[in-house]
Structure formats: C-alpha cells, structure tokens
PDB file of N, CA and C in Angstrom:
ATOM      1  N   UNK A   1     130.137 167.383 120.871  1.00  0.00           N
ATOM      2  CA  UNK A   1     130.394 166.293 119.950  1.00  0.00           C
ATOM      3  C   UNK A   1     130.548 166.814 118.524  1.00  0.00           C
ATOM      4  N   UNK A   2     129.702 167.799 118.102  1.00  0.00           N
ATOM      5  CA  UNK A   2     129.732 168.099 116.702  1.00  0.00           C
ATOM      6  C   UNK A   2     131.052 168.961 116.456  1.00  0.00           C
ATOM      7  N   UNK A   3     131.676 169.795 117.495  1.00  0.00           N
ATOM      8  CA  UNK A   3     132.663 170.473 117.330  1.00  0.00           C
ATOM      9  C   UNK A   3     133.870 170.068 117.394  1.00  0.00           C
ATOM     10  N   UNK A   4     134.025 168.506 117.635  1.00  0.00           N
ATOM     11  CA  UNK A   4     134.665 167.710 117.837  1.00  0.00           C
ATOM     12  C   UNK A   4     134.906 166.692 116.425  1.00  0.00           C
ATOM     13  N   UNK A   5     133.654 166.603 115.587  1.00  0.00           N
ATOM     14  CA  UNK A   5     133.563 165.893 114.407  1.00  0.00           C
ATOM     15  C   UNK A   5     133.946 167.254 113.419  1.00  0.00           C
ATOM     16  N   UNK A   6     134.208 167.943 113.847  1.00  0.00           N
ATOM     17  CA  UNK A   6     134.418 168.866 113.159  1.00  0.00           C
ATOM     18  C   UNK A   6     136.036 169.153 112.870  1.00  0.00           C
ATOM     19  N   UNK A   7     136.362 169.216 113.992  1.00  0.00           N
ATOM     20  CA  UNK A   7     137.596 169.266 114.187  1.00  0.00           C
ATOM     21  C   UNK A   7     138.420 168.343 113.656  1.00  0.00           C
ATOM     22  N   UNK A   8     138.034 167.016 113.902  1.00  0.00           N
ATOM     23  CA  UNK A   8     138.648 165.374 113.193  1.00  0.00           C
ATOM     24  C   UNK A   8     138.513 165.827 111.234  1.00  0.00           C
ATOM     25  N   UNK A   9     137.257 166.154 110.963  1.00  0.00           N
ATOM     26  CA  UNK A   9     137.004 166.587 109.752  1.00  0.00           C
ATOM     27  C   UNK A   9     138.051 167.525 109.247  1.00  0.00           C
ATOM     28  N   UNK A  10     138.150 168.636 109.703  1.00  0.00           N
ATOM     29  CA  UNK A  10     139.515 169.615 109.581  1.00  0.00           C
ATOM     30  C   UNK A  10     140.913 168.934 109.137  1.00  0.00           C
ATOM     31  N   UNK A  11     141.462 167.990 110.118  1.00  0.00           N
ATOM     32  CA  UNK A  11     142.274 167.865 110.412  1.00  0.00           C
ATOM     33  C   UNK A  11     142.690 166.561 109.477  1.00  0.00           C
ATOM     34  N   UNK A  12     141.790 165.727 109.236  1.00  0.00           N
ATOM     35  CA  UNK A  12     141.872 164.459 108.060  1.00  0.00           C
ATOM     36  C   UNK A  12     141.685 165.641 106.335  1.00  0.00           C
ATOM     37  N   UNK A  13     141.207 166.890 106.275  1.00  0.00           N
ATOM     38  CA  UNK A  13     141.460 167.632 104.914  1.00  0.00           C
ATOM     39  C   UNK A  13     142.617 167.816 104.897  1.00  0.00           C
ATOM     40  N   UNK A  14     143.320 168.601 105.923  1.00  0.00           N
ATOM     41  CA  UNK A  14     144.197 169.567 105.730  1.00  0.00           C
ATOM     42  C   UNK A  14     145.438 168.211 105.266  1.00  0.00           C
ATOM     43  N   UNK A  15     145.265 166.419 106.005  1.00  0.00           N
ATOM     44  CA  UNK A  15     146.303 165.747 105.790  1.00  0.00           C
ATOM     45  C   UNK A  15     146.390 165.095 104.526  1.00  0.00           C
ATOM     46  N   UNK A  16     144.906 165.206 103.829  1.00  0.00           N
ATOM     47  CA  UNK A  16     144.882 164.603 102.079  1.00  0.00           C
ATOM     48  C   UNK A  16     144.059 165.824 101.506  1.00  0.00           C
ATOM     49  N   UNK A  17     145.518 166.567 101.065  1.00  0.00           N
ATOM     50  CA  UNK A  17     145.219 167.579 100.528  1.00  0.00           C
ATOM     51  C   UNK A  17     145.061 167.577  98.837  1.00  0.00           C
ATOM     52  N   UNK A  18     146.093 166.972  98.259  1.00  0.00           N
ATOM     53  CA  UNK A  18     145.730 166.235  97.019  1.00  0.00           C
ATOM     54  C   UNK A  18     146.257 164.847  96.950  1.00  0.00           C
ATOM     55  N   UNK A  19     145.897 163.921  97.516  1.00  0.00           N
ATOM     56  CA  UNK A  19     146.189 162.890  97.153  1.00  0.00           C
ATOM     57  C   UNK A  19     146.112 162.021  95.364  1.00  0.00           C
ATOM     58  N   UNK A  20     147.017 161.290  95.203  1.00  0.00           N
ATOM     59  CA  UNK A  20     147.322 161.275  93.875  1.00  0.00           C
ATOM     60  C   UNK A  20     146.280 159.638  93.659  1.00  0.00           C
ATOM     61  N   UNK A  21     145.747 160.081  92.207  1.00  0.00           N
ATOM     62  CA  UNK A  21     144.953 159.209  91.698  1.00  0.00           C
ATOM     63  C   UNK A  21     145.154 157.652  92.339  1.00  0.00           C
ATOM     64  N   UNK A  22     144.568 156.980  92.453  1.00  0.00           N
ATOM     65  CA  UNK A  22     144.880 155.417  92.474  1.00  0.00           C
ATOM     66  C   UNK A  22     145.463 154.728  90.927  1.00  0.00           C
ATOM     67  N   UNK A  23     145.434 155.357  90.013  1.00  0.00           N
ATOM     68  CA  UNK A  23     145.345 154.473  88.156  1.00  0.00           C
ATOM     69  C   UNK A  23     147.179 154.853  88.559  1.00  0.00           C
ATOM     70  N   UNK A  24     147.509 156.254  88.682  1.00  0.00           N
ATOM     71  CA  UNK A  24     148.589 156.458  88.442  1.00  0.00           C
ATOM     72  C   UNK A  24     150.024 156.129  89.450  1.00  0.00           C
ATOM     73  N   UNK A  25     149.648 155.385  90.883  1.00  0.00           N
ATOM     74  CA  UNK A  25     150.538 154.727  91.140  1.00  0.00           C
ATOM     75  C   UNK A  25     150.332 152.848  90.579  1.00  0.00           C
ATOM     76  N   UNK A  26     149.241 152.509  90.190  1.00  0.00           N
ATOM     77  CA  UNK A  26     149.549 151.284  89.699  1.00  0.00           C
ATOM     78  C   UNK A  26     150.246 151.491  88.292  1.00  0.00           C
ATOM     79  N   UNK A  27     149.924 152.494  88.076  1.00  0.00           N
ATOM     80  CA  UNK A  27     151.149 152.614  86.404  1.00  0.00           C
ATOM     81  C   UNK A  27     152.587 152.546  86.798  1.00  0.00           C
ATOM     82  N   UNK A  28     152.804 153.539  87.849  1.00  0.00           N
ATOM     83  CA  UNK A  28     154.028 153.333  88.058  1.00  0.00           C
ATOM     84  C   UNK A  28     154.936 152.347  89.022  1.00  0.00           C
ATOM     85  N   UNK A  29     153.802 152.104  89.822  1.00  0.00           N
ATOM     86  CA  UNK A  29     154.881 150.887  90.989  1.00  0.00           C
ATOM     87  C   UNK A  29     154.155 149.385  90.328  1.00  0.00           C
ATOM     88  N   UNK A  30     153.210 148.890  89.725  1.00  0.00           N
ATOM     89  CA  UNK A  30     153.010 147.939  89.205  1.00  0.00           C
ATOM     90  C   UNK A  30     153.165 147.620  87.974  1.00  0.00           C
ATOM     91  N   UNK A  31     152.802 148.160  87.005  1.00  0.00           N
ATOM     92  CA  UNK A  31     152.847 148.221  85.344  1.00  0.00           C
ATOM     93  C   UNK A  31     154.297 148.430  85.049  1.00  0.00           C
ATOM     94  N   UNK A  32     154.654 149.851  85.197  1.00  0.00           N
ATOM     95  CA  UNK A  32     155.895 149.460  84.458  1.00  0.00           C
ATOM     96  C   UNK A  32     156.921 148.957  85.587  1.00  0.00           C
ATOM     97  N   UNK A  33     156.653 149.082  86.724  1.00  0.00           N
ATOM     98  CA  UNK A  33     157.940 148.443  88.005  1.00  0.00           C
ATOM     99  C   UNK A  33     157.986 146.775  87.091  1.00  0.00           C
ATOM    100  N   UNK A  34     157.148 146.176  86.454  1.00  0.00           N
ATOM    101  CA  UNK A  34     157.076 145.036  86.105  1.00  0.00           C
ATOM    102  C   UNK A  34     157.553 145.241  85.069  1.00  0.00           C
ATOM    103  N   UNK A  35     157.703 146.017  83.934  1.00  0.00           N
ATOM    104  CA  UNK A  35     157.978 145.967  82.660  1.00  0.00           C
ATOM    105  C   UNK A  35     156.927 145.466  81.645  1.00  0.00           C
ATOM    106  N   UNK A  36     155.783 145.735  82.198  1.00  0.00           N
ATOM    107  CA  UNK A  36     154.751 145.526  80.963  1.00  0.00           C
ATOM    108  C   UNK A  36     153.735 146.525  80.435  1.00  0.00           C
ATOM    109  N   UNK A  37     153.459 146.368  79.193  1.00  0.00           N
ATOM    110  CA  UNK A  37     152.525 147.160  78.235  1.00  0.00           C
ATOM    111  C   UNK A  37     151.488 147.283  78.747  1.00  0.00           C
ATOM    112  N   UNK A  38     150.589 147.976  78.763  1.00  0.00           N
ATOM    113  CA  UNK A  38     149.015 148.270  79.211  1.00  0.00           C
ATOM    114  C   UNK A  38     148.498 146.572  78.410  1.00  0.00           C
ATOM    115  N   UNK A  39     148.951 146.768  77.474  1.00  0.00           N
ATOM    116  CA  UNK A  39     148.294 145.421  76.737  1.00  0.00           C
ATOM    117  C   UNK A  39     148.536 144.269  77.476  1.00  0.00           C
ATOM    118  N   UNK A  40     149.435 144.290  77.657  1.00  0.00           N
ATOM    119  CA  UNK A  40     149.454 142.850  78.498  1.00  0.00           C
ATOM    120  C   UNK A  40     148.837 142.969  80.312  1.00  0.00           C
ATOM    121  N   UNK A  41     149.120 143.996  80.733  1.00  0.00           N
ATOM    122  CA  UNK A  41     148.590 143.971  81.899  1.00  0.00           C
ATOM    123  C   UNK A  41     147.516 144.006  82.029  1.00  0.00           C
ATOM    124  N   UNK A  42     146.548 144.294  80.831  1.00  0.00           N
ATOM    125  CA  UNK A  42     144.982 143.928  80.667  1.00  0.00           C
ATOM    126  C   UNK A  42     144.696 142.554  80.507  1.00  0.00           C
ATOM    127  N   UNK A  43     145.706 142.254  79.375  1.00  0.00           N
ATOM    128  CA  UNK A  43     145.336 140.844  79.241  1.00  0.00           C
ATOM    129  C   UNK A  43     145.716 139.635  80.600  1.00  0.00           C
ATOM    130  N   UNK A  44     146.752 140.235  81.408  1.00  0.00           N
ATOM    131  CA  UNK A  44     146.432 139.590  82.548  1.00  0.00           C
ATOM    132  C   UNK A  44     145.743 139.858  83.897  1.00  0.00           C
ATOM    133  N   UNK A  45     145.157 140.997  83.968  1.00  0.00           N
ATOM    134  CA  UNK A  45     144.041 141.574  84.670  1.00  0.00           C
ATOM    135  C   UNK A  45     142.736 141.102  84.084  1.00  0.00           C
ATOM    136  N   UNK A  46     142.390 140.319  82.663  1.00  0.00           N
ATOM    137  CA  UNK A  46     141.154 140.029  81.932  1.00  0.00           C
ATOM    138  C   UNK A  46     140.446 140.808  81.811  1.00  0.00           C
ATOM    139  N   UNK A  47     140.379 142.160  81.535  1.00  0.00           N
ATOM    140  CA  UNK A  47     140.031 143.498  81.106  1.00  0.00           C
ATOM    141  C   UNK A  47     140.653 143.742  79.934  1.00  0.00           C
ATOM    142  N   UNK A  48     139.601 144.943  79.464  1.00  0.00           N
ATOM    143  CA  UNK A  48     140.085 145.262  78.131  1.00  0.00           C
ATOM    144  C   UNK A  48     141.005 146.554  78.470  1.00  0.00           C
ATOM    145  N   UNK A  49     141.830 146.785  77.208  1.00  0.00           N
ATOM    146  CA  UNK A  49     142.942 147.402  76.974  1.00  0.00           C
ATOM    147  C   UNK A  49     142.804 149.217  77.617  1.00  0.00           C
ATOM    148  N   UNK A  50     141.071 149.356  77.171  1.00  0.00           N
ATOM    149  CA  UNK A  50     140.928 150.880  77.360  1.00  0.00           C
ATOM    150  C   UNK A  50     139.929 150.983  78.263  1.00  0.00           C
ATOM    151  N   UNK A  51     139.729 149.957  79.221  1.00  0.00           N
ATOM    152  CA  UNK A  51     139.146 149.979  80.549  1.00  0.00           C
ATOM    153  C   UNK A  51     140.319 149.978  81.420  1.00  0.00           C
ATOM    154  N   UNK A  52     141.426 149.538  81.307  1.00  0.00           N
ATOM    155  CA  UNK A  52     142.659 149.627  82.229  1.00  0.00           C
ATOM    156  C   UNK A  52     143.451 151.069  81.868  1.00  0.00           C
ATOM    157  N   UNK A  53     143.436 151.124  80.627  1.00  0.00           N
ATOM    158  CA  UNK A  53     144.219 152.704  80.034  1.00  0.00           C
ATOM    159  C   UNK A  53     143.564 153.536  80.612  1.00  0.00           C
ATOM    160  N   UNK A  54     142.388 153.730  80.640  1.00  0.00           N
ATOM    161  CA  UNK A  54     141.643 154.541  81.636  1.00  0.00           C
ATOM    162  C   UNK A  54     141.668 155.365  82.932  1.00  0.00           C
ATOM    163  N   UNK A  55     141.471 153.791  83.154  1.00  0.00           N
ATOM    164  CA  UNK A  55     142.104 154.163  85.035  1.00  0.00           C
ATOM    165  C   UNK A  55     143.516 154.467  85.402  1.00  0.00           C
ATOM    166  N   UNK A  56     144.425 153.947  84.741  1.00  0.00           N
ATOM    167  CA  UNK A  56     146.264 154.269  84.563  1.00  0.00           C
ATOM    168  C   UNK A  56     146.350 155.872  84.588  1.00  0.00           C
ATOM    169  N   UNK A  57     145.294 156.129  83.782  1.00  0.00           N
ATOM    170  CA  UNK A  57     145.216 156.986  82.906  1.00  0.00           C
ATOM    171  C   UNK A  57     144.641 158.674  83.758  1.00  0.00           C
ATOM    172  N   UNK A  58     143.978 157.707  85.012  1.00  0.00           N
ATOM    173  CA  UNK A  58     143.363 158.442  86.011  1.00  0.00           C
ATOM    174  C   UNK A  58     142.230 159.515  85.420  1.00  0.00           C
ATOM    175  N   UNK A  59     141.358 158.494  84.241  1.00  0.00           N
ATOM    176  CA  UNK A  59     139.914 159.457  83.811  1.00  0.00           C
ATOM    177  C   UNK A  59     138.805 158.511  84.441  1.00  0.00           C
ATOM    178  N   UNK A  60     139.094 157.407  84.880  1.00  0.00           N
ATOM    179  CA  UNK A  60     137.979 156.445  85.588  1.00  0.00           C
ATOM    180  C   UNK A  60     138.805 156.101  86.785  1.00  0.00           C
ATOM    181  N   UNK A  61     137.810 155.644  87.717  1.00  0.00           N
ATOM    182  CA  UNK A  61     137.446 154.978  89.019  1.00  0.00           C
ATOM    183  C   UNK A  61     138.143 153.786  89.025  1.00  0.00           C
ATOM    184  N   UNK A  62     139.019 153.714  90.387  1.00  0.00           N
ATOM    185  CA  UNK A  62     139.298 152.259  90.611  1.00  0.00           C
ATOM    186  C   UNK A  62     137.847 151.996  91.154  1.00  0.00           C
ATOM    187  N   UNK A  63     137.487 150.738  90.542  1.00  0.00           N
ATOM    188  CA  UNK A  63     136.556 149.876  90.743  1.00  0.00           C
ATOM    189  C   UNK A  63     136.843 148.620  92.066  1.00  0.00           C
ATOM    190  N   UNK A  64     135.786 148.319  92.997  1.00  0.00           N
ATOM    191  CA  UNK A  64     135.769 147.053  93.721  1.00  0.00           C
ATOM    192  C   UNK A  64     136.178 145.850  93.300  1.00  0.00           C
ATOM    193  N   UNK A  65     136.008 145.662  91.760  1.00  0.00           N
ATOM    194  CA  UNK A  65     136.189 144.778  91.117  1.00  0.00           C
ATOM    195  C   UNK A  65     137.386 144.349  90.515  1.00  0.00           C
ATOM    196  N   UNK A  66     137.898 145.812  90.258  1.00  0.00           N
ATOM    197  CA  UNK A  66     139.649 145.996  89.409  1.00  0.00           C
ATOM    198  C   UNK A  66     140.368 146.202  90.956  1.00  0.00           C
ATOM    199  N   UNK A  67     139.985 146.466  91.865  1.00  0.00           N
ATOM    200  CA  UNK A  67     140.709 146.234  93.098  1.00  0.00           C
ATOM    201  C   UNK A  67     141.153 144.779  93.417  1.00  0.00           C
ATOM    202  N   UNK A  68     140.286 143.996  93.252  1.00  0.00           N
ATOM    203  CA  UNK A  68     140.098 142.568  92.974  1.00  0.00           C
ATOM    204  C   UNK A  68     141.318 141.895  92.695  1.00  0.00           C
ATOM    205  N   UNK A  69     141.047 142.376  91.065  1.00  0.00           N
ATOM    206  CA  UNK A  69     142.023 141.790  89.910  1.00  0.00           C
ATOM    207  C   UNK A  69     143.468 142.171  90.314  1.00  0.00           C
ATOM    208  N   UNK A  70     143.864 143.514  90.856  1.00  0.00           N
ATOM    209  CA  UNK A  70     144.936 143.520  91.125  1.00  0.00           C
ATOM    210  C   UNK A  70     146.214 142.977  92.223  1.00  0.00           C
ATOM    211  N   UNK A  71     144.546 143.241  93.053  1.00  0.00           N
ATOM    212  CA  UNK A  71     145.141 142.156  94.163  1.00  0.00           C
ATOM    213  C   UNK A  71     145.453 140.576  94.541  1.00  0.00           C
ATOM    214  N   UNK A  72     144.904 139.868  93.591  1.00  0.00           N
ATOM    215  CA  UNK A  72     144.957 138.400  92.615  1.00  0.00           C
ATOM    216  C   UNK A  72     145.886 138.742  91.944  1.00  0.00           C
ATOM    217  N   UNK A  73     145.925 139.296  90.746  1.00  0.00           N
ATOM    218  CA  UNK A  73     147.345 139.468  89.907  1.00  0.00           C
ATOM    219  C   UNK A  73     148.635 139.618  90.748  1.00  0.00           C
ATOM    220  N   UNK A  74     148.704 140.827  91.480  1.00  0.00           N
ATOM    221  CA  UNK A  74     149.834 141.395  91.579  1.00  0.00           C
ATOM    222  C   UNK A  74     150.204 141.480  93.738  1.00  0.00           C
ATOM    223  N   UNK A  75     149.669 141.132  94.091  1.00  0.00           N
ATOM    224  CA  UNK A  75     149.135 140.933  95.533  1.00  0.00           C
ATOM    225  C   UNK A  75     149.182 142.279  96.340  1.00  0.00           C
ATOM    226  N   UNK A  76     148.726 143.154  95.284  1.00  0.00           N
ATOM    227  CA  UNK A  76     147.915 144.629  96.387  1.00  0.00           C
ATOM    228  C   UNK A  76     147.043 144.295  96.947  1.00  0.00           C
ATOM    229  N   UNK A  77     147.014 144.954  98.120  1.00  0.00           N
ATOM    230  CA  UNK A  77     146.101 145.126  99.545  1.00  0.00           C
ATOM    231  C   UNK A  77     145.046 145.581  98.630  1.00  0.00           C
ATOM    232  N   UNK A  78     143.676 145.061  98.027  1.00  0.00           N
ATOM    233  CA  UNK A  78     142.563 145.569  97.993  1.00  0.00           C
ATOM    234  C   UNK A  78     141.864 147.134  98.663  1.00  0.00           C
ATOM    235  N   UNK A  79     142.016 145.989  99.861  1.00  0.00           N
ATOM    236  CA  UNK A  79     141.711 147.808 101.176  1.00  0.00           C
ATOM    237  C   UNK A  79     142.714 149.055 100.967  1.00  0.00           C
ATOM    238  N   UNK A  80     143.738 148.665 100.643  1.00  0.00           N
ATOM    239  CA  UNK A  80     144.607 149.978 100.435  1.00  0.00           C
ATOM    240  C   UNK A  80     144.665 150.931  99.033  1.00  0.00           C
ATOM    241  N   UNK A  81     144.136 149.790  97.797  1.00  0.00           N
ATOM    242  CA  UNK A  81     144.000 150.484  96.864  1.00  0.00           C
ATOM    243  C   UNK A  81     142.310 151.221  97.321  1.00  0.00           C
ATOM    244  N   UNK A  82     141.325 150.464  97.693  1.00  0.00           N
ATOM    245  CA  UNK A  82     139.839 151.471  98.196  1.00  0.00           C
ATOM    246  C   UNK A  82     139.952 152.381  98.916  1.00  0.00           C
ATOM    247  N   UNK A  83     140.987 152.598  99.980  1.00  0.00           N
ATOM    248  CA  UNK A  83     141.445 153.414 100.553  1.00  0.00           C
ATOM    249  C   UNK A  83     141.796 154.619  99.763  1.00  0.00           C
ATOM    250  N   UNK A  84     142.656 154.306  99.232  1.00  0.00           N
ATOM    251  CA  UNK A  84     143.376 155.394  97.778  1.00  0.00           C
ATOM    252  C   UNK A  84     142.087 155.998  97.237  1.00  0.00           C
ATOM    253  N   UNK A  85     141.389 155.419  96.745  1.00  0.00           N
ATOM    254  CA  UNK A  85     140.440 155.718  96.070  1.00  0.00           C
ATOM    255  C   UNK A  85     139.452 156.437  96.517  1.00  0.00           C
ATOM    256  N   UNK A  86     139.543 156.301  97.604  1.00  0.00           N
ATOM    257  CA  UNK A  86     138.248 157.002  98.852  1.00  0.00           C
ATOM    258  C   UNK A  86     139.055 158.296  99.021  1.00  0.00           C
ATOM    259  N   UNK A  87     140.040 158.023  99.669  1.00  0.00           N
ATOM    260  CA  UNK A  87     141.094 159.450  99.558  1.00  0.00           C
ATOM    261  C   UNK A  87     141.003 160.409  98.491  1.00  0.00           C
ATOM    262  N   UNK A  88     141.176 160.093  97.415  1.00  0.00           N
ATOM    263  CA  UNK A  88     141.018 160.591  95.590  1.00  0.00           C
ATOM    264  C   UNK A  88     140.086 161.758  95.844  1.00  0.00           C
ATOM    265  N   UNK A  89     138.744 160.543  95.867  1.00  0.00           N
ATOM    266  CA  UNK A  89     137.453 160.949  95.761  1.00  0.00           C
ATOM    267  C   UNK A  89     136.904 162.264  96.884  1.00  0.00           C
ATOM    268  N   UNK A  90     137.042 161.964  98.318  1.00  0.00           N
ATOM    269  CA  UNK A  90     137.306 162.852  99.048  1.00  0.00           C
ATOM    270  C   UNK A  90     137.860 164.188  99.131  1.00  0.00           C
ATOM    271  N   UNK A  91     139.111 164.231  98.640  1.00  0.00           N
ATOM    272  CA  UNK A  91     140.022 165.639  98.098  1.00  0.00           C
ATOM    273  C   UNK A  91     138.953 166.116  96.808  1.00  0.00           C
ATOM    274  N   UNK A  92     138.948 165.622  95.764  1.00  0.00           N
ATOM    275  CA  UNK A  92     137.972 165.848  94.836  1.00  0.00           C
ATOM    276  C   UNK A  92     136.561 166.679  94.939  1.00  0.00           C
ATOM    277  N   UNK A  93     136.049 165.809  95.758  1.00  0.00           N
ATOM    278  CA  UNK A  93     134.819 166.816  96.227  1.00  0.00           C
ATOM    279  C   UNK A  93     135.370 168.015  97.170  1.00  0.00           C
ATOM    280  N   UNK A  94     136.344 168.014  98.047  1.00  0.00           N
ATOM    281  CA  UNK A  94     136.595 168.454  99.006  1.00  0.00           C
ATOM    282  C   UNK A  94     136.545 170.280  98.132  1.00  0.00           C
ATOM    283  N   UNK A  95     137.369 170.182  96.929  1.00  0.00           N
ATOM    284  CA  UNK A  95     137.557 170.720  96.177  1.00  0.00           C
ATOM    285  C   UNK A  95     136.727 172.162  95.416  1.00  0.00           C
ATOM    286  N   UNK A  96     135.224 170.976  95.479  1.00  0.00           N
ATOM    287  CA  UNK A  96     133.950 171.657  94.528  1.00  0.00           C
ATOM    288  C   UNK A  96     132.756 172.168  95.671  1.00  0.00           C
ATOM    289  N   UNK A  97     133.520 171.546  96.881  1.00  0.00           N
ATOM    290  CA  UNK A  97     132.478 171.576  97.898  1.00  0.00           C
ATOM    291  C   UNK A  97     131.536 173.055  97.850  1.00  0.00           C
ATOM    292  N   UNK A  98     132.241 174.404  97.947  1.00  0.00           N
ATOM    293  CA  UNK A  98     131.355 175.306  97.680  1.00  0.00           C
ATOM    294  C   UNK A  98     130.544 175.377  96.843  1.00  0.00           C
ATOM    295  N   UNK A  99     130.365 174.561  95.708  1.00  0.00           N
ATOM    296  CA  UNK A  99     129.184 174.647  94.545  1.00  0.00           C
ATOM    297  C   UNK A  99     128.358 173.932  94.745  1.00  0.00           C
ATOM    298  N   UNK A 100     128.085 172.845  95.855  1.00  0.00           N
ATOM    299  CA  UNK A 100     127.095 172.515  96.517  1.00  0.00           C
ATOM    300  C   UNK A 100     126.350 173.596  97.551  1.00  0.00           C
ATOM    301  N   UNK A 101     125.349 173.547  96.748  1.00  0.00           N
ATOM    302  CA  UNK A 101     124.267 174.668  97.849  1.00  0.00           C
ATOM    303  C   UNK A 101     123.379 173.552  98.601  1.00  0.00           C
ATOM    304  N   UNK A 102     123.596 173.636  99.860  1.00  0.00           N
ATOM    305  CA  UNK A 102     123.048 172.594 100.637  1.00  0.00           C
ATOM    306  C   UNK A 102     122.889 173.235 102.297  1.00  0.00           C
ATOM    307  N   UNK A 103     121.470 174.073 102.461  1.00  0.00           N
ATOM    308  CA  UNK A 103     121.246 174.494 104.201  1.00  0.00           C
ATOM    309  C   UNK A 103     121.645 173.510 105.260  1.00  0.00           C
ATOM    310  N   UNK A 104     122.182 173.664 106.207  1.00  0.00           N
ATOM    311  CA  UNK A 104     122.077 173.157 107.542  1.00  0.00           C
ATOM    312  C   UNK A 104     120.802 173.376 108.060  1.00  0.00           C
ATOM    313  N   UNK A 105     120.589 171.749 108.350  1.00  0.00           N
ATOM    314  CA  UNK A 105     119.037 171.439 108.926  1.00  0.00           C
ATOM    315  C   UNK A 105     118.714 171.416 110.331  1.00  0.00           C
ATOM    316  N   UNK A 106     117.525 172.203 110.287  1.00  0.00           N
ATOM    317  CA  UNK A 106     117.971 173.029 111.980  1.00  0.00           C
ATOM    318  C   UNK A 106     116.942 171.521 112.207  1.00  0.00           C
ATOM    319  N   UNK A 107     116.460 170.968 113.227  1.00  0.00           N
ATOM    320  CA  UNK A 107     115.128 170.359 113.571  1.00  0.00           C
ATOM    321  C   UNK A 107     114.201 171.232 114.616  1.00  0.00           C
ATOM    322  N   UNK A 108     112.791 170.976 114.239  1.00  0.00           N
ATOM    323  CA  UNK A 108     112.021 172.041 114.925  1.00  0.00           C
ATOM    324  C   UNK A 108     112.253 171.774 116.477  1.00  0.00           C
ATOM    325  N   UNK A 109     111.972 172.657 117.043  1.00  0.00           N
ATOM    326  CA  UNK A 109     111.636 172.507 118.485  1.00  0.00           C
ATOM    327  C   UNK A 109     110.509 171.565 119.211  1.00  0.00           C
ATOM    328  N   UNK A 110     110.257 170.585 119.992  1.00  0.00           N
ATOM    329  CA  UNK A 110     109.656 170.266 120.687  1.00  0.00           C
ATOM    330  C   UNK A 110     108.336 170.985 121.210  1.00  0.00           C
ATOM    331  N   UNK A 111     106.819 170.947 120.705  1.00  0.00           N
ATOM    332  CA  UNK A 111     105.730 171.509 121.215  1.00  0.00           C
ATOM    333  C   UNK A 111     105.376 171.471 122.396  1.00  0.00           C
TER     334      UNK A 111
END
C-alpha cells in the first residue's frame, strides 16, 4: 500500500510541476478579459484595491473567501479556483521540501 501511495505521489509531482499562481490567471482571463482596472474589480469584488493587487499580483493567497467573491461576481467554479490554489501551494512546498528535516517514524515493535 505505501509503495503504491507513493507511486500516485510521484506521479501527481511530476504532472504539477509548476503550476501557475491562481491571482495571475484571474488577471488575465477575468480582469482584463473584462476590461477592467484592479480598481474597479475590487470595488466590485468589495475588497480593497491592495488586497486584490496582491493576489493578481501573486504575493498573497487565494482565499476561501475571495474564491467566493469571484465566483458570485464573475461565475468561477470556486472548487476550481481552490483547486488552483492547492496545486500552487503543493508545487511550492514540493520545491523547499528538502529543507524540511523531518525522520520517518518507525513504530516500536510489539512486547
């Protein structure tokens, strides 16, 4: 079983190898596909200007919440932008993973 979760593990890295931010396809297939300013797409997301520039901006987190808004605003799949985002995040660590020092935990043997 474990060599098997292992393998699935392998094989889901090698297919999101860098997947691209979540901020920076809503800049480009929502924001400007629409023709609007960060300013206004805040002001109709009800966020402020440099909480949305942000994430566009791909230095912050799509949020549960701005997943929300977009999907009300603009009718993105919620799940597909968390998806994105999980993806992001995933490659990301996937990344730094060796600078985690972390043993494999044997469990003792049975007395």
């Amino acid at each position: 079983m474990l060599v098997y979760l292992n393998q699935l593990t392998e094989e889901k890295t090698m297919s999101m190898l860098n997947p691209v931010h979540p901020g920076s396809i809503l800049r480009t297939e929502i924001i400007e596909a629409h023709g609007l300013s960060v300013t206004e797409a805040a002001k109709t997301l009800r966020v402020s200007r440099p909480t949305l520039s942000s994430l566009l901006n791909a230095r912050a987190d799509l949020s549960g919440d701005m997943a929300v808004r977009f999907e009300k605003a603009f009718g993105v799949d919620m799940e597909t932008l968390m998806r994105m985002q999980n993806s992001y995040d995933i490659a990301r660590t996937r990344k730094r993973e060796k600078t985690i020092r972390v043993s494999r935990f044997i469990p003792r043997t049975a007395a």
